[in-house]
C-alpha atoms as a PDB file:
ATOM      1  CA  UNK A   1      22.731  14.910 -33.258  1.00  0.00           C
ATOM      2  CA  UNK A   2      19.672  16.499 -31.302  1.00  0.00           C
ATOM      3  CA  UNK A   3      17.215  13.268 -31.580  1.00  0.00           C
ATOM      4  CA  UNK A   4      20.580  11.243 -29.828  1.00  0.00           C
ATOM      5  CA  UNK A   5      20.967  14.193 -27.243  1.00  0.00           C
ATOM      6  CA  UNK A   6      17.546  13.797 -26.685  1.00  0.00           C
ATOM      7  CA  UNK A   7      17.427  10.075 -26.745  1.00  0.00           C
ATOM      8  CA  UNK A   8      20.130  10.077 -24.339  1.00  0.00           C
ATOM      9  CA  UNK A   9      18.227  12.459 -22.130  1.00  0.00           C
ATOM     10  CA  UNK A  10      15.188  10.442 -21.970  1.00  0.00           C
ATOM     11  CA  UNK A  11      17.447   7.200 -21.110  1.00  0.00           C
ATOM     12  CA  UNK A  12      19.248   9.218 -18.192  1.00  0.00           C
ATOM     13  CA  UNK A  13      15.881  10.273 -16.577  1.00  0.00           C
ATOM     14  CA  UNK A  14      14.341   6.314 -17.346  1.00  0.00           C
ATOM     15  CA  UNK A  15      17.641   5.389 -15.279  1.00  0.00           C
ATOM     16  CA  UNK A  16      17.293   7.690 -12.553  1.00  0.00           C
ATOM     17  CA  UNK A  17      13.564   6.593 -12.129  1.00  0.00           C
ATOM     18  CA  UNK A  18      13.948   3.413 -12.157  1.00  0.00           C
ATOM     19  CA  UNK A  19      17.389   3.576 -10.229  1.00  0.00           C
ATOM     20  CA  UNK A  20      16.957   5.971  -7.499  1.00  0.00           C
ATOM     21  CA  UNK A  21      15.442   4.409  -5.129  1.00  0.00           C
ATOM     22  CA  UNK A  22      17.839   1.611  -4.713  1.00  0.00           C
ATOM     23  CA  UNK A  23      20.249   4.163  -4.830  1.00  0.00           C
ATOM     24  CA  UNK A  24      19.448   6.138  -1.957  1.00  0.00           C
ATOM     25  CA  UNK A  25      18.351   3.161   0.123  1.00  0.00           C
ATOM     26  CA  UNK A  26      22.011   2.143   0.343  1.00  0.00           C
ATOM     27  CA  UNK A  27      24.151   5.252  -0.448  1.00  0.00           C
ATOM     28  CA  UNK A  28      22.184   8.683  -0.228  1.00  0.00           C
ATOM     29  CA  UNK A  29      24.816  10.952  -0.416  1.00  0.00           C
ATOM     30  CA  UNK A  30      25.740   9.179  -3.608  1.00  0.00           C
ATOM     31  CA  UNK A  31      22.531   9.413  -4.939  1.00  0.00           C
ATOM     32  CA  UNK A  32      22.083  13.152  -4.349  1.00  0.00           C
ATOM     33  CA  UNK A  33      25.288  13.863  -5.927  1.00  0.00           C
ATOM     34  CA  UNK A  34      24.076  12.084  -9.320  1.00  0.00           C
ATOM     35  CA  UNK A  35      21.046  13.922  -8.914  1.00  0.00           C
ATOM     36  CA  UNK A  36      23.026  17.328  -8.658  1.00  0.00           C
ATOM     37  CA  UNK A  37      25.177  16.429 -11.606  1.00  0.00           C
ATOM     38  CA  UNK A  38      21.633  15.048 -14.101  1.00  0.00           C
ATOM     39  CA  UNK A  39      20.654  18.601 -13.881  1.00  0.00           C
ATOM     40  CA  UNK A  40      23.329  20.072 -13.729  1.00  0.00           C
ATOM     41  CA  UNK A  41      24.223  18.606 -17.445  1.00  0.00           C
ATOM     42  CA  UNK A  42      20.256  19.054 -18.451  1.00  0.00           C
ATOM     43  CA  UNK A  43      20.470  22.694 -17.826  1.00  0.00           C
ATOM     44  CA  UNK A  44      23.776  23.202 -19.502  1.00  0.00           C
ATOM     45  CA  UNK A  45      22.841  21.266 -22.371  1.00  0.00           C
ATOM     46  CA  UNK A  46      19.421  23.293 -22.515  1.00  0.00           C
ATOM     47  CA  UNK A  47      21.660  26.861 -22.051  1.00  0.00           C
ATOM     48  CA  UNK A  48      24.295  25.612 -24.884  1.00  0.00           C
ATOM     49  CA  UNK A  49      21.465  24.312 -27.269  1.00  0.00           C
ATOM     50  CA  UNK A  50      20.718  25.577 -30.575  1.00  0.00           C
ATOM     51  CA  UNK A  51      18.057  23.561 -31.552  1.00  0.00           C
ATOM     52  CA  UNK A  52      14.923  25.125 -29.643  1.00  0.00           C
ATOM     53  CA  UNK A  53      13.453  21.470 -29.583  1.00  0.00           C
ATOM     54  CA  UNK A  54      16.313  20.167 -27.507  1.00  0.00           C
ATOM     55  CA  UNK A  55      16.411  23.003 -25.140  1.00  0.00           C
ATOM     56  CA  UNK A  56      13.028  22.956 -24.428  1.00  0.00           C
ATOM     57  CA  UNK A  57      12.976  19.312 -24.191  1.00  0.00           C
ATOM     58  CA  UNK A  58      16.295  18.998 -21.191  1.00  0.00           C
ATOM     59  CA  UNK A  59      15.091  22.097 -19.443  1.00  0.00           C
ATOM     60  CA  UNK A  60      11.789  20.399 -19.020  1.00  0.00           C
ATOM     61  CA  UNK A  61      13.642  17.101 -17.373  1.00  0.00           C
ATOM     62  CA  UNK A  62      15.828  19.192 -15.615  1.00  0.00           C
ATOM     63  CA  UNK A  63      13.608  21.700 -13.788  1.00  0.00           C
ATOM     64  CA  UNK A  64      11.250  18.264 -12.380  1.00  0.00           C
ATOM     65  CA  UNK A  65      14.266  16.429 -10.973  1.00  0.00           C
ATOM     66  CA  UNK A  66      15.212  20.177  -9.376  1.00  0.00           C
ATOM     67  CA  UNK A  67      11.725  20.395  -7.981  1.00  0.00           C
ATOM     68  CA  UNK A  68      12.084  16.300  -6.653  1.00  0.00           C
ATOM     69  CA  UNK A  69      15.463  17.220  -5.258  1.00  0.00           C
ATOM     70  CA  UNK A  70      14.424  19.977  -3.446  1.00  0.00           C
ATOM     71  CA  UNK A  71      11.579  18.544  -2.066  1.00  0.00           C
ATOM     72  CA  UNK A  72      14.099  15.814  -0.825  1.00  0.00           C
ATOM     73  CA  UNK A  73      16.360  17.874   0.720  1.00  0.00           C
ATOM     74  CA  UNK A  74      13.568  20.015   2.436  1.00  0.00           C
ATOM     75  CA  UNK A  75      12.482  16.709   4.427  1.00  0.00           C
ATOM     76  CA  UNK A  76      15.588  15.816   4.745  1.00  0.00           C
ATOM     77  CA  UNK A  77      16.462  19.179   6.514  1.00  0.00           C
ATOM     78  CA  UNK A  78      13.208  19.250   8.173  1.00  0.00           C
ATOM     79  CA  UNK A  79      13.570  16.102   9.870  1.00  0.00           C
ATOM     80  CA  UNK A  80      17.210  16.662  11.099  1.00  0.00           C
ATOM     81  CA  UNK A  81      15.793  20.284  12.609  1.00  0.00           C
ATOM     82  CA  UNK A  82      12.567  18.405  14.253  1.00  0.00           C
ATOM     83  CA  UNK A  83      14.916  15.695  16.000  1.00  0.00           C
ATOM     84  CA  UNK A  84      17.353  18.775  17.627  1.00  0.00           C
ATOM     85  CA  UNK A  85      13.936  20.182  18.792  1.00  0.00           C
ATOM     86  CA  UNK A  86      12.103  16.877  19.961  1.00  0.00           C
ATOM     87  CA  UNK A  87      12.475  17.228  23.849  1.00  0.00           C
ATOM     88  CA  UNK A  88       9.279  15.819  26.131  1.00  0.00           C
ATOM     89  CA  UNK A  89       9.134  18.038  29.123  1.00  0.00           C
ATOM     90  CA  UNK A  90       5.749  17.754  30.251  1.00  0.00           C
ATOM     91  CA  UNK A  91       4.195  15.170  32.160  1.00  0.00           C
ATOM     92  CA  UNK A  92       1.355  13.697  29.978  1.00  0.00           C
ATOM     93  CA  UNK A  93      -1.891  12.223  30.164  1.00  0.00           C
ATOM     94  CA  UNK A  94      -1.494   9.804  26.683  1.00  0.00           C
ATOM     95  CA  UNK A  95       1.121   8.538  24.857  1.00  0.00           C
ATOM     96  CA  UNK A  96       0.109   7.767  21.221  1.00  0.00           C
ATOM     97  CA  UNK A  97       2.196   5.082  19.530  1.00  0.00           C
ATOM     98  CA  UNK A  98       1.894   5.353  15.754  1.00  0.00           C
ATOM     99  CA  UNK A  99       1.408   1.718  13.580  1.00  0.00           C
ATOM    100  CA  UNK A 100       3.571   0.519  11.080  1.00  0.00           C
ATOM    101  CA  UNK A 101       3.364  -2.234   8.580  1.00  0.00           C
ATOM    102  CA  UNK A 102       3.395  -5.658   9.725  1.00  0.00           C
ATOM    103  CA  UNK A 103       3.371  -8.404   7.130  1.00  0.00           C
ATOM    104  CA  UNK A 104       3.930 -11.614   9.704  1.00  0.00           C
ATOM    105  CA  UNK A 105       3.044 -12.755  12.940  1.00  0.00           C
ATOM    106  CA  UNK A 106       5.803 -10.368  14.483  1.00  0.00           C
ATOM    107  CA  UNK A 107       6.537  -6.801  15.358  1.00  0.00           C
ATOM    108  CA  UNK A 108       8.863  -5.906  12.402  1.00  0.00           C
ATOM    109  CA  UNK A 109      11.962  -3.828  13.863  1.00  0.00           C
ATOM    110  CA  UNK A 110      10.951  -0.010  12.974  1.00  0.00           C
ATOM    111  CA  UNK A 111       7.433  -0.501  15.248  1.00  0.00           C
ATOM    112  CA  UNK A 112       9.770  -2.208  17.927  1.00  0.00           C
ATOM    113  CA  UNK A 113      11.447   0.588  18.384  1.00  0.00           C
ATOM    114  CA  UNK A 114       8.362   3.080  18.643  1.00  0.00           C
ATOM    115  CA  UNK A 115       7.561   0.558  21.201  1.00  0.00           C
ATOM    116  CA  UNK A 116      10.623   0.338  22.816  1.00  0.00           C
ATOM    117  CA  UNK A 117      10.478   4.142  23.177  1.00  0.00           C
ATOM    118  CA  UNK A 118       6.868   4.726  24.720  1.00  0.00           C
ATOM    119  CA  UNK A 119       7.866   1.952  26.832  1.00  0.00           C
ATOM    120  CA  UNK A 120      10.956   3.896  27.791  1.00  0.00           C
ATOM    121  CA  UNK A 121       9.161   6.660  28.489  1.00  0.00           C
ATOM    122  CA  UNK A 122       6.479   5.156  30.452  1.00  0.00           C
ATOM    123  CA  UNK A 123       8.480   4.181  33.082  1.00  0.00           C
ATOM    124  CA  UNK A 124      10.411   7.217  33.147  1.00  0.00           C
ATOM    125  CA  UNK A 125       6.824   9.371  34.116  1.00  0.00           C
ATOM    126  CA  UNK A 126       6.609   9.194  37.951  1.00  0.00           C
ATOM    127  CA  UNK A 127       2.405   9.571  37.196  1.00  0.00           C
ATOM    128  CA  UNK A 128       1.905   7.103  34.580  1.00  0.00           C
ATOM    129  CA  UNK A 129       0.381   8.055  31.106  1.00  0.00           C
ATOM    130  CA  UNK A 130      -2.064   5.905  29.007  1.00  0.00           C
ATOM    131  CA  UNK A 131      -0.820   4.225  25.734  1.00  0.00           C
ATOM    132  CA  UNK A 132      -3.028   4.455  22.818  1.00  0.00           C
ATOM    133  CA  UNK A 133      -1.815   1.996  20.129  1.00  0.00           C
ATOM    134  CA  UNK A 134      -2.358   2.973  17.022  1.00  0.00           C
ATOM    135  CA  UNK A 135      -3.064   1.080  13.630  1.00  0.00           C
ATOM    136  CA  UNK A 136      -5.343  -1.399  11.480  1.00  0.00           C
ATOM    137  CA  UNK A 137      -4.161  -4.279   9.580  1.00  0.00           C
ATOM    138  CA  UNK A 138      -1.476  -3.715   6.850  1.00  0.00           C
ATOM    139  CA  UNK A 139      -2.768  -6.569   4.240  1.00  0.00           C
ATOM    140  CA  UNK A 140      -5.916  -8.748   4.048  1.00  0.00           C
ATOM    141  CA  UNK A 141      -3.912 -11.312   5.161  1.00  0.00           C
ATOM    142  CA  UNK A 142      -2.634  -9.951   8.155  1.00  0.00           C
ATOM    143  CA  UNK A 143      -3.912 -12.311  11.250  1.00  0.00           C
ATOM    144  CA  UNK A 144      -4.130  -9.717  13.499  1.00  0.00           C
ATOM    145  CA  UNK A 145      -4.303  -5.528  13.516  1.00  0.00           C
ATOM    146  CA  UNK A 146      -1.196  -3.551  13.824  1.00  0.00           C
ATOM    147  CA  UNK A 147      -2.733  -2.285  17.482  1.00  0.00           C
ATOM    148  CA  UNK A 148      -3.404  -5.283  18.718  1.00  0.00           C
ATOM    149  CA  UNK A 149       0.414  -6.898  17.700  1.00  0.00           C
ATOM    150  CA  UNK A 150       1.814  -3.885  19.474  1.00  0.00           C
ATOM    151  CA  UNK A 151      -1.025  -4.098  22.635  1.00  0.00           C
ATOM    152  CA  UNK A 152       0.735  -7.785  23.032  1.00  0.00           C
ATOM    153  CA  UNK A 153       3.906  -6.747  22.539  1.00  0.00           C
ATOM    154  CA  UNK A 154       3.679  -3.485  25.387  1.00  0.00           C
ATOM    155  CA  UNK A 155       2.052  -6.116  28.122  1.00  0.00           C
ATOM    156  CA  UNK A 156       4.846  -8.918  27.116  1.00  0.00           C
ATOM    157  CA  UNK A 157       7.336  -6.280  28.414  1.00  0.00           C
ATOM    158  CA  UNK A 158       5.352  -5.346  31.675  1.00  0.00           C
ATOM    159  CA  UNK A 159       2.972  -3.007  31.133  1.00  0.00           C
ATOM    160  CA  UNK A 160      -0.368  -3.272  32.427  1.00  0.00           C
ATOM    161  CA  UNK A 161      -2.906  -4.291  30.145  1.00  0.00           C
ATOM    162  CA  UNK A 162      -5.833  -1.451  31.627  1.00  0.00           C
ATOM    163  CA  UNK A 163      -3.126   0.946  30.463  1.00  0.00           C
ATOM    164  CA  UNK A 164      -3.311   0.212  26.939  1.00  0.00           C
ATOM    165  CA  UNK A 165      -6.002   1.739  24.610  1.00  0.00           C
ATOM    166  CA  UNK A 166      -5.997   0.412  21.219  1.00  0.00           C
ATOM    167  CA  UNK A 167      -7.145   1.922  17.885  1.00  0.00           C
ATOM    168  CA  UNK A 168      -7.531  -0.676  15.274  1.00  0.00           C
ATOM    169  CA  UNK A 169      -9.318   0.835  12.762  1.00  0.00           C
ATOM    170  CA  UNK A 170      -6.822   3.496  11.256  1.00  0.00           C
ATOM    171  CA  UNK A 171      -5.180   2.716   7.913  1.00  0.00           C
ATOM    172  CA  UNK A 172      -2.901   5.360   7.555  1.00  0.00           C
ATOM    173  CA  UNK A 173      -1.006   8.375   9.153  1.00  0.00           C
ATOM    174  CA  UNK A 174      -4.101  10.907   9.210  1.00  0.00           C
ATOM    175  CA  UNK A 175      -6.356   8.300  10.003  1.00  0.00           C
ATOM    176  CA  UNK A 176      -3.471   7.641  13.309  1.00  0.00           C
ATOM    177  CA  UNK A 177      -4.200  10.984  14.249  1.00  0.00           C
ATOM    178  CA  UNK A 178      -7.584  11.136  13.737  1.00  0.00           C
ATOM    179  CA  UNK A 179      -8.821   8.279  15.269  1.00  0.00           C
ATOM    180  CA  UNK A 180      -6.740   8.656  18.365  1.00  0.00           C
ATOM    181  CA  UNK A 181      -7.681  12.205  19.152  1.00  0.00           C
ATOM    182  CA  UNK A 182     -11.386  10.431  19.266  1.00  0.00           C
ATOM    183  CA  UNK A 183     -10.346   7.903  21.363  1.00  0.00           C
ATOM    184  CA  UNK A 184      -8.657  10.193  23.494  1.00  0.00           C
ATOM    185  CA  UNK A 185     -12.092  12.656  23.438  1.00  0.00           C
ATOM    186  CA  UNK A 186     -14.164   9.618  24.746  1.00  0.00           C
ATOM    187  CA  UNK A 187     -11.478   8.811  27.239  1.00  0.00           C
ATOM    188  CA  UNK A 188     -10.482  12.039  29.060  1.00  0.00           C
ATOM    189  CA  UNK A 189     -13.176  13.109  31.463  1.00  0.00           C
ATOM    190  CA  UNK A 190     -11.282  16.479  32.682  1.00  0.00           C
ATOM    191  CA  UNK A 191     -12.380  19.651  31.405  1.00  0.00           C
ATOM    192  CA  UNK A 192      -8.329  20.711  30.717  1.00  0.00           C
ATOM    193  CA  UNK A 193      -6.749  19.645  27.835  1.00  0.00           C
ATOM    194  CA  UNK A 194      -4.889  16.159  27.732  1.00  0.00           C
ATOM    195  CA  UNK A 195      -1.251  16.614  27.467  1.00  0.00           C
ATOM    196  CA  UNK A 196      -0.290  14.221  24.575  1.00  0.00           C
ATOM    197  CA  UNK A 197       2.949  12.935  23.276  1.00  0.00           C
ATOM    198  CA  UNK A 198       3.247  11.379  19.773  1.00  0.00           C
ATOM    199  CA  UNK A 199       5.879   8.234  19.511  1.00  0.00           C
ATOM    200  CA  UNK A 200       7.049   7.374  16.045  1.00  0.00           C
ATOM    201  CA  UNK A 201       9.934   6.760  13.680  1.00  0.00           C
ATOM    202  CA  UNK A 202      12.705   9.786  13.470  1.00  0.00           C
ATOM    203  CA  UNK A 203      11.996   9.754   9.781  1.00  0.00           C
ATOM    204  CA  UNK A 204       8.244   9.935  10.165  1.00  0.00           C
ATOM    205  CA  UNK A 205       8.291  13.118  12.467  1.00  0.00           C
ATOM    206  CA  UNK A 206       8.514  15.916   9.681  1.00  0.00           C
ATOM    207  CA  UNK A 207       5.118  14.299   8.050  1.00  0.00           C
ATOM    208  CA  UNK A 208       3.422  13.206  11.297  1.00  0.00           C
ATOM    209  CA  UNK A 209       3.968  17.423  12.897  1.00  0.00           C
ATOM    210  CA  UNK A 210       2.183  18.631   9.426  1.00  0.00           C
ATOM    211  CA  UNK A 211      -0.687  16.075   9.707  1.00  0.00           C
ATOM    212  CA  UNK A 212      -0.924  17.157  13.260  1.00  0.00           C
ATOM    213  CA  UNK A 213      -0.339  20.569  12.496  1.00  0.00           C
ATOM    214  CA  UNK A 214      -3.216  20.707   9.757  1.00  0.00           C
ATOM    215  CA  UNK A 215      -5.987  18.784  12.370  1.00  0.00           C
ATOM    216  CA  UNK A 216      -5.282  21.662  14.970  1.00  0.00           C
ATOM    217  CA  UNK A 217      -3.464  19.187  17.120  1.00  0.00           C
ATOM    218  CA  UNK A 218      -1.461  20.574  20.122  1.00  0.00           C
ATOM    219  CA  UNK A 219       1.000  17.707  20.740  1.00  0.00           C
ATOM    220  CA  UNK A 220       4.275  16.808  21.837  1.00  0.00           C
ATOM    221  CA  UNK A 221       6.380  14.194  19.464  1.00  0.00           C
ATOM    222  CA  UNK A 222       8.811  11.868  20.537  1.00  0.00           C
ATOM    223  CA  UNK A 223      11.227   9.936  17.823  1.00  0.00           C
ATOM    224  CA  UNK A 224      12.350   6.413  18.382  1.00  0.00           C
ATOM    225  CA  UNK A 225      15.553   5.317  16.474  1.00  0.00           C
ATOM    226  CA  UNK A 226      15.366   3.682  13.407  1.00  0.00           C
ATOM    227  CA  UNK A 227      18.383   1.167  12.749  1.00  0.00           C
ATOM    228  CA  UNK A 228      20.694   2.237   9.460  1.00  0.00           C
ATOM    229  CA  UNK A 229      19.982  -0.241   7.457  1.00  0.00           C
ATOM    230  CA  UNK A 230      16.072   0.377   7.242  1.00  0.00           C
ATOM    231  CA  UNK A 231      16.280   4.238   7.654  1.00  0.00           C
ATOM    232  CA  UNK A 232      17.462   4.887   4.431  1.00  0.00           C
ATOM    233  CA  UNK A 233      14.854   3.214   2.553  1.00  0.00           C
ATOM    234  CA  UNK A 234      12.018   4.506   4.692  1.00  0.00           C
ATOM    235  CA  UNK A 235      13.046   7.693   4.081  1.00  0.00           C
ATOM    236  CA  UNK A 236      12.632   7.663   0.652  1.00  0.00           C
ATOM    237  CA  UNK A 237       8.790   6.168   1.455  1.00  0.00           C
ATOM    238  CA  UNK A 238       8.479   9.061   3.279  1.00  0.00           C
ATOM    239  CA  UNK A 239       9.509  11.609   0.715  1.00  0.00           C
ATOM    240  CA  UNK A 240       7.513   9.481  -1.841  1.00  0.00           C
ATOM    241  CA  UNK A 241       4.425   9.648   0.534  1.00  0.00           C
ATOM    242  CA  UNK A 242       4.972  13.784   0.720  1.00  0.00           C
ATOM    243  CA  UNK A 243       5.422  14.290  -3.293  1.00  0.00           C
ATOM    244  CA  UNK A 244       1.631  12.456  -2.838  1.00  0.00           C
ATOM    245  CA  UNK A 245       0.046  14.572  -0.412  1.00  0.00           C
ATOM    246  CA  UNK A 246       1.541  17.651  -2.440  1.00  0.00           C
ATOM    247  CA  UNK A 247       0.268  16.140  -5.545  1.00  0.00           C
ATOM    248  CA  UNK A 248      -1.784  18.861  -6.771  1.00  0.00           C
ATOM    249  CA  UNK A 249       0.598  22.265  -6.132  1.00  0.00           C
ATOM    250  CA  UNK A 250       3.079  19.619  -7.797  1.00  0.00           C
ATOM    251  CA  UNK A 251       0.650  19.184 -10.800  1.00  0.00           C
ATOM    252  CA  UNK A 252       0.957  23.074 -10.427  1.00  0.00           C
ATOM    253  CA  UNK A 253       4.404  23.510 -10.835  1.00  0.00           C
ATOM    254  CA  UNK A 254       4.815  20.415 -13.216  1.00  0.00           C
ATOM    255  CA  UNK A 255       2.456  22.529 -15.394  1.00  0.00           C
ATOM    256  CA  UNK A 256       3.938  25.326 -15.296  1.00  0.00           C
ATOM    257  CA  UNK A 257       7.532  24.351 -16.265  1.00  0.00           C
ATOM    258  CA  UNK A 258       5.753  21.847 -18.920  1.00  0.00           C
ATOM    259  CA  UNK A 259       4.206  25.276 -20.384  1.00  0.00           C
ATOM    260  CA  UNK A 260       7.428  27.358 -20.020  1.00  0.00           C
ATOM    261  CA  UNK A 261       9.410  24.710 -22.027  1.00  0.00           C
ATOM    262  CA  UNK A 262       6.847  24.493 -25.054  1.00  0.00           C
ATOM    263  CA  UNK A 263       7.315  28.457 -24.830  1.00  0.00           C
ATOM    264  CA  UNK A 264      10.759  27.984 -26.057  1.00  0.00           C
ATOM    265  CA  UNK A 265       9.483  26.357 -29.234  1.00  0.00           C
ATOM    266  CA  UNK A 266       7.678  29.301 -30.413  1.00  0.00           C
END
């Protein structure tokens, strides 16, 4: 009886692996609530357990989906409390429109809309701001970089093309940041600070304000819309993308529960 309970706890978290991402893509609230109730039954089964191999064994699986779930619901939160406080008051000197992944000839939707928005706000600044474009080429066999997709795609809707700054060498969202604030640097001959206002996804805010956060950036963010359909999904990029920059203190904690649960079969 303990080898199936643990047999069936190691086919419940192979499921859920495997599974949860699809999941949440199309029905989040669905998938949390599967999540709640997996550990839920892991811990109760680990409480209940006589066997000391069993209990170890479900508390272990149970405490790194609570850790996952957390970190999930932390973003989650974090990104609904950023998008109540995202409000651009000042006037500034740069807009920085963040890249996202282009695999064709086209703007794909989610960097439409970050364009859509700095182009939104453009015109609504009576003393208009320069746009740095942001991004390198997603694949090797991308034609053309992300920046220079989105520098066509900003003077195809009116905006001048002296305007536009681009950044093509940037492969990811620190490298965004990085790279930008240089290009700004060079730019900006005033001896006041630039006022700057980052554009990207609503999803991507929580992860872009701790990148920017950790350079010593002082920035203003601004969150284009992302349609329902491709939120989801991103989303769960973007908590998969967090669990990786926390690797290590998750190695930490993964450690310490891993040593905690072998404790129990002393």
């Amino acid at each position: 009886m303990t080898y199936l309970l643990m047999l069936a706890a190691s086919v419940i978290e192979i499921v859920i692996i495997y599974k949860i991402r699809y999941v949440y893509s199309r029905w989040p609230g669905f998938a949390i609530t599967v999540s709640i109730a997996t550990i839920t039954a892991l811990y109760s089964i680990a409480a209940l357990a006589t066997n000391k191999y069993l209990r170890a064994y479900t508390f272990n699986f149970a405490t790194i989906d609570l850790i996952l779930l957390i970190i999930m619901l932390f973003y989650m939160y974090q990104m609904k409390r950023d998008l109540h406080k995202s409000s651009v008051d000042d006037q500034p000197d740069f807009l920085v429109v963040l890249g996202n992944k282009c695999m064709g000839s086209r703007v794909p939707p989610i960097l439409s809309e970050r364009l859509d928005k700095a182009f939104e706000l453009y015109n609504g600044f009576e003393s208009k701001p320069r746009i740095i474009v942001s991004g390198y080429k997603s694949s090797e066999a991308s034609y053309e970089t992300e920046a220079e997709m989105m520098r066509k795609y900003l003077m195809d809707k009116g905006i001048p093309e002296s305007v536009i700054i681009k950044e093509d060498e940037s492969i990811n969202t620190v490298q965004n940041l990085e790279y930008s604030a240089i290009k700004i640097h060079s730019t900006w001959q005033k001896k006041n600070r630039p006022r700057v206002i980052i554009v990207t996804s609503d999803y991507h805010i929580p992860r872009t304000k701790w990148h920017a956060k950790k350079l010593g950036l002082k920035v203003q963010f601004a969150a284009a819309g992302t349609v329902r359909m491709l939120k989801w999904p991103a989303m769960f990029r973007e908590f998969t993308a967090i669990v990786w920059y926390h690797r290590y203190s998750l190695l930490t904690l993964l450690g310490m529960d891993l040593v905690f649960s072998l404790s129990m079969c002393m």
